[in-house]
Protein backbone atom coordinates (compact mmCIF):
# COMPACT_ATOMS: atom_id res chain seq x y z
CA UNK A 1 56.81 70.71 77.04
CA UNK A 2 60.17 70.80 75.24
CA UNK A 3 61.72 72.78 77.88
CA UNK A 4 60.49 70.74 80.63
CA UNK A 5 62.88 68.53 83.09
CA UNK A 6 62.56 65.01 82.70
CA UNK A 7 60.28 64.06 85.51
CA UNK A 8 62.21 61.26 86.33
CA UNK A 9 65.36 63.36 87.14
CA UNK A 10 66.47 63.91 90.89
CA UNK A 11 67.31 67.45 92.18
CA UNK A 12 71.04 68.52 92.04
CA UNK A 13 71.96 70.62 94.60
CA UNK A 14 68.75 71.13 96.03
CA UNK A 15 67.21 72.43 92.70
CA UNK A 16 65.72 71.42 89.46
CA UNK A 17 68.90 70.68 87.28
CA UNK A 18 68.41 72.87 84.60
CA UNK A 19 67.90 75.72 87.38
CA UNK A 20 71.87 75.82 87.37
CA UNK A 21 72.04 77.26 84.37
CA UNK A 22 70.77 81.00 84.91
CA UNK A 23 67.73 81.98 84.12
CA UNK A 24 68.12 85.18 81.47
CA UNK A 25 70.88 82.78 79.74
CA UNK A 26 68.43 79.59 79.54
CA UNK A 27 66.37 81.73 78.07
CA UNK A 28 68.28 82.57 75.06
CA UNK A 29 68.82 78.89 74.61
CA UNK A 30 65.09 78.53 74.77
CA UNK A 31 65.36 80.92 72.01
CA UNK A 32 67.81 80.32 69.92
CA UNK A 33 67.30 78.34 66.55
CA UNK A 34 69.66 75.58 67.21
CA UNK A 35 67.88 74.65 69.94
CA UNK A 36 64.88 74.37 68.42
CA UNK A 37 65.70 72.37 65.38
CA UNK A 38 68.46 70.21 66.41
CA UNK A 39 68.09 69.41 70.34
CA UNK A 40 64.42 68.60 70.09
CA UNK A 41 63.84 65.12 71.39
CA UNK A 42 67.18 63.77 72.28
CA UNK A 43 68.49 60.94 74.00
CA UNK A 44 71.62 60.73 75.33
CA UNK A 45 73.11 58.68 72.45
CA UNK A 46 72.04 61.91 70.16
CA UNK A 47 73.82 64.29 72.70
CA UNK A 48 76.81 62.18 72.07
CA UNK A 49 76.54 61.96 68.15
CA UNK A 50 75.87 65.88 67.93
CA UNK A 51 78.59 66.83 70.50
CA UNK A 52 80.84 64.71 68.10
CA UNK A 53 80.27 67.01 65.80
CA UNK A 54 80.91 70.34 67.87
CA UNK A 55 83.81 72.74 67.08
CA UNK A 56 84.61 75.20 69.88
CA UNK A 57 83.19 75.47 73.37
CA UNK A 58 82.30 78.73 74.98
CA UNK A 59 79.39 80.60 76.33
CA UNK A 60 78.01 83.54 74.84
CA UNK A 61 79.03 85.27 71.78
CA UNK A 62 78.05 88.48 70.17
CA UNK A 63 75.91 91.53 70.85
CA UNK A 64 72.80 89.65 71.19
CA UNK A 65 74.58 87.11 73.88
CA UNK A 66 73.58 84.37 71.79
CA UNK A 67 74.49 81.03 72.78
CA UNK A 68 76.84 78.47 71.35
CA UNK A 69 76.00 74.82 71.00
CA UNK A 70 78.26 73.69 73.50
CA UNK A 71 76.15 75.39 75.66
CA UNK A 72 72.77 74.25 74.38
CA UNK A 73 73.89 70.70 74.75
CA UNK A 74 74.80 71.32 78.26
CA UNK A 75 71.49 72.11 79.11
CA UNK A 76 69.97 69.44 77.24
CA UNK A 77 72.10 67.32 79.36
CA UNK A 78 70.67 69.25 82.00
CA UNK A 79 67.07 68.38 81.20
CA UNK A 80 67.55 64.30 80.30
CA UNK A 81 69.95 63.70 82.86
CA UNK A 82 71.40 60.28 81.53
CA UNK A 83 73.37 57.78 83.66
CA UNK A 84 76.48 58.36 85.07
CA UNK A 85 77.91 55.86 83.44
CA UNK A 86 77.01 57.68 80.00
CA UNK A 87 78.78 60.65 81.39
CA UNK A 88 82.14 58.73 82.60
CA UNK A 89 82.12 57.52 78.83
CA UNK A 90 82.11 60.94 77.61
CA UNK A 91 85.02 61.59 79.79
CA UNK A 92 86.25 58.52 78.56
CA UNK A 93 86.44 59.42 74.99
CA UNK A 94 90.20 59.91 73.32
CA UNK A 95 88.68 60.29 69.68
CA UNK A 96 86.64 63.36 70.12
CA UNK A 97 87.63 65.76 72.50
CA UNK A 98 84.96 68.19 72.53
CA UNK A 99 82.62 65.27 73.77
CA UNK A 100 84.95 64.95 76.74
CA UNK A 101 84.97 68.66 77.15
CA UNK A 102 81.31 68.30 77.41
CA UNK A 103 81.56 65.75 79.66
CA UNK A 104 83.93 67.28 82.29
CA UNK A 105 81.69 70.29 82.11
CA UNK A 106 78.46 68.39 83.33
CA UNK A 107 80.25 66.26 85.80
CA UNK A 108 81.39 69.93 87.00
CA UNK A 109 78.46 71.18 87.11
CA UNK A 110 76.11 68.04 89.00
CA UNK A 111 78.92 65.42 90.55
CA UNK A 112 79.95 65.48 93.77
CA UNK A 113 83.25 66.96 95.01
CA UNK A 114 85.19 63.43 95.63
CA UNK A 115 84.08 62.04 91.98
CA UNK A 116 84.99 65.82 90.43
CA UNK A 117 88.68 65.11 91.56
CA UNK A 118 88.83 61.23 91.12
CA UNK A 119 87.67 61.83 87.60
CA UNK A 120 88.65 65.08 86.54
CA UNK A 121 92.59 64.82 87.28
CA UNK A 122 93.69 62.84 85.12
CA UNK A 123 92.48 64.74 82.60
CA UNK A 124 95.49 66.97 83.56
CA UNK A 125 97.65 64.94 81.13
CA UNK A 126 95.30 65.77 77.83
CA UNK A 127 97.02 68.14 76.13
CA UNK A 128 95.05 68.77 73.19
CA UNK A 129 93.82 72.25 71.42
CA UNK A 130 90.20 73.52 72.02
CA UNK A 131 89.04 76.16 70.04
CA UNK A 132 86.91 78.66 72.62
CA UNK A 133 84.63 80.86 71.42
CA UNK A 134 84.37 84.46 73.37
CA UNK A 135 81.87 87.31 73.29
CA UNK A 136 83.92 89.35 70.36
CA UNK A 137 86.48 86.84 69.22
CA UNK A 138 88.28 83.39 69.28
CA UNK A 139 91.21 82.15 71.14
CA UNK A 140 93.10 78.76 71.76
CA UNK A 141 92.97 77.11 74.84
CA UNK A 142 93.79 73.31 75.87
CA UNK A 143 92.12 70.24 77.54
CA UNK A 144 94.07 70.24 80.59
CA UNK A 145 93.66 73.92 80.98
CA UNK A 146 89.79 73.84 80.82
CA UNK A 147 90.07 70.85 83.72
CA UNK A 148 92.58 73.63 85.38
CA UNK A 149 90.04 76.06 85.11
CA UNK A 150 86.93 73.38 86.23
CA UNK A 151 88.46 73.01 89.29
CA UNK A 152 89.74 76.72 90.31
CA UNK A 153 87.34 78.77 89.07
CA UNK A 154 84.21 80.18 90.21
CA UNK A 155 82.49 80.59 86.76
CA UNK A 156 83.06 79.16 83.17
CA UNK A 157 81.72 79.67 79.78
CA UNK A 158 79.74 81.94 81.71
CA UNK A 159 77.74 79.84 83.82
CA UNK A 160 78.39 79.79 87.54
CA UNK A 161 80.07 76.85 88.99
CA UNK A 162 78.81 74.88 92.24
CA UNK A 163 81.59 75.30 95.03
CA UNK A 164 84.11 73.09 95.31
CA UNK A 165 85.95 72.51 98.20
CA UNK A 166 90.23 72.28 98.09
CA UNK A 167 91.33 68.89 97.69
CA UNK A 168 93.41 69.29 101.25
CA UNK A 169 90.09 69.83 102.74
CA UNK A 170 89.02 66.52 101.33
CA UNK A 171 92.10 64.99 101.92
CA UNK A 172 92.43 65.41 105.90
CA UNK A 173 89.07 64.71 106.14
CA UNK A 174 89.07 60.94 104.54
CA UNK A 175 87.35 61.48 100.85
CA UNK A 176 90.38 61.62 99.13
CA UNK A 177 93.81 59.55 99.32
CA UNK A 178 96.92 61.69 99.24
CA UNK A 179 98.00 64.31 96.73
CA UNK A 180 96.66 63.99 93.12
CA UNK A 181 98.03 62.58 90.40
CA UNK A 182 101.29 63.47 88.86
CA UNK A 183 101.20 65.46 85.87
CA UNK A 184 103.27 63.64 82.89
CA UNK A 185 104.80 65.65 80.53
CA UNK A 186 104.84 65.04 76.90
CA UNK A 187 108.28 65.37 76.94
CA UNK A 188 109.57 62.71 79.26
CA UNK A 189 109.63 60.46 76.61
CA UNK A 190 112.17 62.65 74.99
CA UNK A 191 114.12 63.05 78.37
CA UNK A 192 114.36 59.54 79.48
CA UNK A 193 116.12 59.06 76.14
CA UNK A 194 118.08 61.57 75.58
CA UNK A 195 119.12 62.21 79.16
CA UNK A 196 118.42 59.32 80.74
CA UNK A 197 115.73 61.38 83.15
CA UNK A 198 117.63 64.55 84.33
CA UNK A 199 115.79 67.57 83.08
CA UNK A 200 118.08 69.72 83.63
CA UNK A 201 121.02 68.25 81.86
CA UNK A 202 118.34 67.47 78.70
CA UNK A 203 117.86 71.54 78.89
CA UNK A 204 121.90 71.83 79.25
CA UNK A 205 121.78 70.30 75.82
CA UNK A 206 118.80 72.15 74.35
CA UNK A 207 120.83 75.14 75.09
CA UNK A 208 123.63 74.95 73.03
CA UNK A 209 121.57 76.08 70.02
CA UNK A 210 118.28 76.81 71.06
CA UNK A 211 118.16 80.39 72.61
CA UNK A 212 114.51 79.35 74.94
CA UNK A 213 116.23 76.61 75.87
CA UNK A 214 118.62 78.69 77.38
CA UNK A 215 116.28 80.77 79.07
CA UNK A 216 114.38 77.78 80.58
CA UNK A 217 117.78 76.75 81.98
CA UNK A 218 118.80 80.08 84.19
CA UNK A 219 115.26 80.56 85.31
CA UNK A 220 115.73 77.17 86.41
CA UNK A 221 118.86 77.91 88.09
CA UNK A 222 117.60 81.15 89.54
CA UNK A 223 114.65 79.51 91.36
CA UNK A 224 117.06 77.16 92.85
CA UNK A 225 118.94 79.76 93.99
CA UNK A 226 115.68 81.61 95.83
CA UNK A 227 114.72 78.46 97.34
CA UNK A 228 117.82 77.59 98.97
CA UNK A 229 118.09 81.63 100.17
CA UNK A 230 114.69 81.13 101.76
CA UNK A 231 115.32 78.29 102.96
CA UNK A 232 118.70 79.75 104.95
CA UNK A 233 116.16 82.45 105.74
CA UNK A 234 113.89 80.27 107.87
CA UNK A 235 116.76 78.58 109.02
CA UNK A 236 118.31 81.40 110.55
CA UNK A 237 114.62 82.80 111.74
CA UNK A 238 114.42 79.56 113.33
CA UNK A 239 117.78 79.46 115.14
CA UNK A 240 117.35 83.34 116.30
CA UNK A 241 113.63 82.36 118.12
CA UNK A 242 115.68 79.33 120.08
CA UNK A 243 118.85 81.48 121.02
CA UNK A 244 115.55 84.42 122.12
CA UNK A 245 113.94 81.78 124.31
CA UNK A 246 116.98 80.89 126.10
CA UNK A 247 118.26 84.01 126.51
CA UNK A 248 114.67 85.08 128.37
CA UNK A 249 114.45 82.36 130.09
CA UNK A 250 118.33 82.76 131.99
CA UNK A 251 118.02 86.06 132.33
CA UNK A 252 114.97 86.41 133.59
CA UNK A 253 116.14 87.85 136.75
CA UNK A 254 117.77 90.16 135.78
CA UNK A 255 114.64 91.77 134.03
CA UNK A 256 113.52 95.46 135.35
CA UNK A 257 116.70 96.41 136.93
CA UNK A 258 118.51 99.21 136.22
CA UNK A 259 122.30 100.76 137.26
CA UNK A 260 123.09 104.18 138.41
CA UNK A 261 126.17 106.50 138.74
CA UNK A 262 127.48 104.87 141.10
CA UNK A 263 127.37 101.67 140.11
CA UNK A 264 124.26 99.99 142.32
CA UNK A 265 121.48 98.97 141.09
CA UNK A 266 117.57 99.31 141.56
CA UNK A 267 114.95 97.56 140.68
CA UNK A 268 112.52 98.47 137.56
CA UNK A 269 109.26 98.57 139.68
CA UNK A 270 110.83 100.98 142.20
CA UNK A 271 112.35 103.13 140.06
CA UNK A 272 108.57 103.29 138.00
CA UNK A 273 106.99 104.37 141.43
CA UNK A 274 109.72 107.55 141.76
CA UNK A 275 109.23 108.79 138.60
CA UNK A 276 105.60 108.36 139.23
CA UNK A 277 105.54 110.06 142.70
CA UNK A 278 107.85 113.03 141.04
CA UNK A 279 105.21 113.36 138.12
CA UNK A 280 102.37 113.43 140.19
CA UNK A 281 103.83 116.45 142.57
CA UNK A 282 104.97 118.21 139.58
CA UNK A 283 101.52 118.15 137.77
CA UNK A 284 99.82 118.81 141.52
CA UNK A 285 102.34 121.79 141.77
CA UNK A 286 101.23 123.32 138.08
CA UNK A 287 97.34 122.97 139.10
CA UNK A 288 98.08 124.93 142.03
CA UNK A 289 99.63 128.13 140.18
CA UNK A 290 96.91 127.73 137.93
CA UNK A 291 94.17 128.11 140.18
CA UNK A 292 96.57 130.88 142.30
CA UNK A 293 95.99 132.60 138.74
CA UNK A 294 91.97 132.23 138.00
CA UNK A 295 91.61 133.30 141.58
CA UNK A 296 93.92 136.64 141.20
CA UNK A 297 92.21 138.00 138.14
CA UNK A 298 88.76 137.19 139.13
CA UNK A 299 89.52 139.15 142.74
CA UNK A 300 91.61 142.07 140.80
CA UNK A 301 89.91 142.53 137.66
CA UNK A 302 93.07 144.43 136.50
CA UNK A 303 94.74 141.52 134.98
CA UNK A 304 98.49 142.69 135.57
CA UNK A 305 98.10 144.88 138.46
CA UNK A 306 96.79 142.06 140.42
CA UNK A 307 99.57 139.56 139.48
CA UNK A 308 102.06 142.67 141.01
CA UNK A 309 100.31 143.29 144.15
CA UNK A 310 98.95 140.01 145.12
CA UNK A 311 95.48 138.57 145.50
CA UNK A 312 94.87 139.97 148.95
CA UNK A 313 95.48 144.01 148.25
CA UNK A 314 94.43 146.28 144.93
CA UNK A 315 94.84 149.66 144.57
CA UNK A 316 92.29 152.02 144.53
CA UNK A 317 90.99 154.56 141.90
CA UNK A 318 88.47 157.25 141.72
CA UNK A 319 85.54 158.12 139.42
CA UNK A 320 86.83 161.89 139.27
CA UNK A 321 90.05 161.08 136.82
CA UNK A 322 87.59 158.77 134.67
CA UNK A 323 88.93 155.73 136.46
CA UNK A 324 92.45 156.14 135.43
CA UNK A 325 94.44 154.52 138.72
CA UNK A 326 95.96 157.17 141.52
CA UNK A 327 99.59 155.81 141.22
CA UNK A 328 99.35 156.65 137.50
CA UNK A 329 101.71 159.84 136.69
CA UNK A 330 99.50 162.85 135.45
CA UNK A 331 101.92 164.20 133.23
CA UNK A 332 101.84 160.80 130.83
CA UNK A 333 104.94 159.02 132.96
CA UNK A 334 107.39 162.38 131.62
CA UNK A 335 110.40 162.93 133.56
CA UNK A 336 110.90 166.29 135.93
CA UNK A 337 113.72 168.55 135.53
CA UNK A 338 115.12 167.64 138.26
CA UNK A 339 115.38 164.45 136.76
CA UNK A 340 112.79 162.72 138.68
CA UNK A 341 110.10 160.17 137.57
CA UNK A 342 106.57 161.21 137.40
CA UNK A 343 105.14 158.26 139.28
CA UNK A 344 107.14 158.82 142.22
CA UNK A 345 106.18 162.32 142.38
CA UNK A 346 102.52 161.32 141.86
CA UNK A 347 102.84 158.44 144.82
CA UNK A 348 104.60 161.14 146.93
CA UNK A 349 101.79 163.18 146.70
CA UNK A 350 98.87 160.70 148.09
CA UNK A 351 97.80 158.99 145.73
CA UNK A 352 98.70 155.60 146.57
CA UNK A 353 96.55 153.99 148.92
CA UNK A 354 95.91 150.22 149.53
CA UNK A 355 93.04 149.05 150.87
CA UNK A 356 91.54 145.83 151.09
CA UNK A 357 89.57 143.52 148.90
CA UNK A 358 86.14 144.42 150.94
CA UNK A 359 86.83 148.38 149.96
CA UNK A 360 88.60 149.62 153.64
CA UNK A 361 91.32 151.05 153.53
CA UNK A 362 94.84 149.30 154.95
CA UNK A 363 95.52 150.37 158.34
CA UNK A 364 99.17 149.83 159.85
C-alpha cells in the first residue's frame, strides 16, 4: 500500500501519475533503501523539508542504476500529488535551490504547456550551481540551464518528458502573449555603471588587460560583420528575383524564337517540329537498312556473299567439292603464270551460275 497512488489524485496525461515515471526505473525506487526509510508516509510539507536537505539532482547512478533521492522524491510527488499552489511555492523558493529544482521538474513533468512557460521562464535568470549526479561521475551544471534543458529536451535525469509544444506554436495560437521574457544578465549591473549600458564599449575596456575580454570583443565584431554580409546577400537575392520578373514579363514575346544565317528569324515551335520531322525520317531510314539486313542473311545464309549479290540472287554450289562455292579458285586463289587470277580462270570455266532464290537457274 506504500506504493499506491493517492486515490484522490486525477490522471495526468491520461494515466496514473506515477505511470510517467517508467516502469523498470520505479521499480528500483520501490527498491531502494531510501525509499523505504525516509519517503514512507509523507506529506507534502515533508517533501519540502527533505528536498531542503538534497545535494545534487540526477537520475541514475552506478552499475546497479540505482536511484538518487532527487528522483525518489519526484515520484513521491508523483504519488501525493499536492496542490498546485504547493508546487508554485517550490518554484518560488530563493533559499534552497534544489527544492526549486524539484519543483520545475514536477511542473515539467504534470503542468500544462501554457503554465510550463508562464512559470518556468523566468527561471532563466537563476544562475546558481547544481551539483548533477551522472551514471559514473559528477559534473556542474546551473539553474537556468536545467530550465534550458526542461523546455528543449525530450528526456532528463533519465525520465522521459511529456511533449511540449514551441512557444510560437502557442503564441499564434492565443495561449501565450508575445516573446518570453528577457534574459538579464548578472552583469548589467556592472555595465550600466561602468558604461553607462553599451556592451560593447564595457568589453572595449575589459580588453585592455584582460586577454577573454578581448576575444569576446572580435567575435563580437565578426558576427556583426556576417550579419550585415547576409543581410547584403538577401538584399541582392531579393533585387535579382524583381529585375528576373520584369525582364520575363517584357520579353515575353520574344520567347522561342531563334535567328539564322541570314539574319531572319523563326519561331521556337517551328523550328522543334523540323528537327522533329528530320529525326523521325532519319530513325525510319536506319529501321529500313536494318530489316534490308535480317532479310538478306536469313534468304542467303552466306552472311557476306549475300550482302555482295543482293537478296534476290545467290550463287550456287555443289555437294561434289564438299560444298565449297563454284566461283571459288581450285588452286587456293594462286596466281597463273601468265599472271592471271585463279578466280577468273575458275569463273571462265563454268562455274559461275546464278540462279534464283526458288533453286532455277537465271535465264537471260
Amino acid at each position: 500500500m506504500a506504493n499506491v497512488t493517492d486515490p484522490l489524485a486525477r490522471s495526468v496525461h491520461g494515466t496514473n501519475p506515477q505511470n510517467l515515471v517508467e516502469y523498470i526505473t520505479r521499480q528500483k525506487i520501490y527498491d531502494s533503501l531510501y525509499w523505504k526509510e525516509e519517503c514512507f508516509g509523507l506529506s507534502a510539507s515533508d517533501v519540502a523539508s527533505k528536498a531542503s536537505e538534497l545535494r545534487a539532482i540526477g537520475g541514475s547512478y552506478g552499475g546497479n542504476n540505482r536511484p538518487t533521492r532527487f528522483l525518489c522524491l519526484t515520484l513521491k510527488l508523483l504519488q501525493i500529488q499536492p496542490e498546485d499552489g504547493i508546487i508554485l511555492s517550490f518554484i518560488e523558493n530563493e533559499d534552497f535551490k534544489y527544492v526549486r529544482a524539484l519543483g520545475a521538474f514536477y511542473l515539467r513533468l504534470t503542468g500544462r504547456p501554457c503554465e510550463i512557460y508562464e512559470l518556468l521562464e523566468p527561471l532563466y535568470n537563476d544562475f546558481r550551481k547544481l551539483r548533477y549526479r551522472e551514471m559514473d561521475r559528477w559534473k556542474l551544471t546551473h539553474v537556468d540551464e536545467l530550465i534550458d534543458e526542461l523546455l528543449f529536451s525530450d528526456r532528463y535525469c533519465g525520465i522521459a518528458l511529456p511533449h511540449l509544444p514551441r512557444r510560437e506554436i502557442l503564441v499564434n495560437a492565443g495561449y501565450l502573449d508575445g516573446p518570453g521574457p528577457a534574459r538579464n544578465s548578472a552583469l548589467t549591473p556592472l555595465i550600466e555603471e561602468k558604461a553607462g549600458g553599451n556592451a560593447e564599449e564595457f568589453l572595449r575596456m575589459l580588453a585592455e588587460g584582460n586577454d577573454a575580454a578581448r576575444v569576446a570583443l572580435e567575435e563580437r565584431k565578426r558576427r556583426r560583420r556576417n550579419e550585415d554580409e547576409e543581410e547584403m546577400k538577401e538584399e541582392e537575392e531579393e533585387e535579382r528575383g524583381k529585375g528576373g520578373t520584369e525582364r520575363g514579363g517584357s520579353g515575353h514575346s520574344d520567347y522561342g524564337r531563334d535567328y539564322g544565317n541570314n539574319g531572319d528569324y523563326r519561331d521556337g515551335e517551328d523550328r522543334g517540329d523540323e528537327d522533329d520531322a528530320n529525326h523521325s525520317h532519319r530513325r525510319s531510314g536506319e529501321e529500313g537498312r536494318r530489316r534490308a539486313g535480317k532479310k538478306s542473311s536469313g534468304a542467303g545464309g552466306g552472311g557476306g556473299d549475300d550482302r555482295k549479290y543482293g537478296s534476290l540472287f545467290k550463287r550456287s554450289t555443289t555437294a561434289s567439292d564438299g560444298g565449297r562455292r563454284r566461283d571459288a579458285p581450285r588452286d587456293g586463289g594462286r596466281r597463273n603464270d601468265d599472271g592471271g587470277n585463279g578466280n577468273d580462270d575458275a569463273n571462265n570455266a563454268g562455274g559461275g551460275v546464278l540462279v534464283t532464290p526458288s533453286g532455277e537457274p537465271l535465264r537471260d
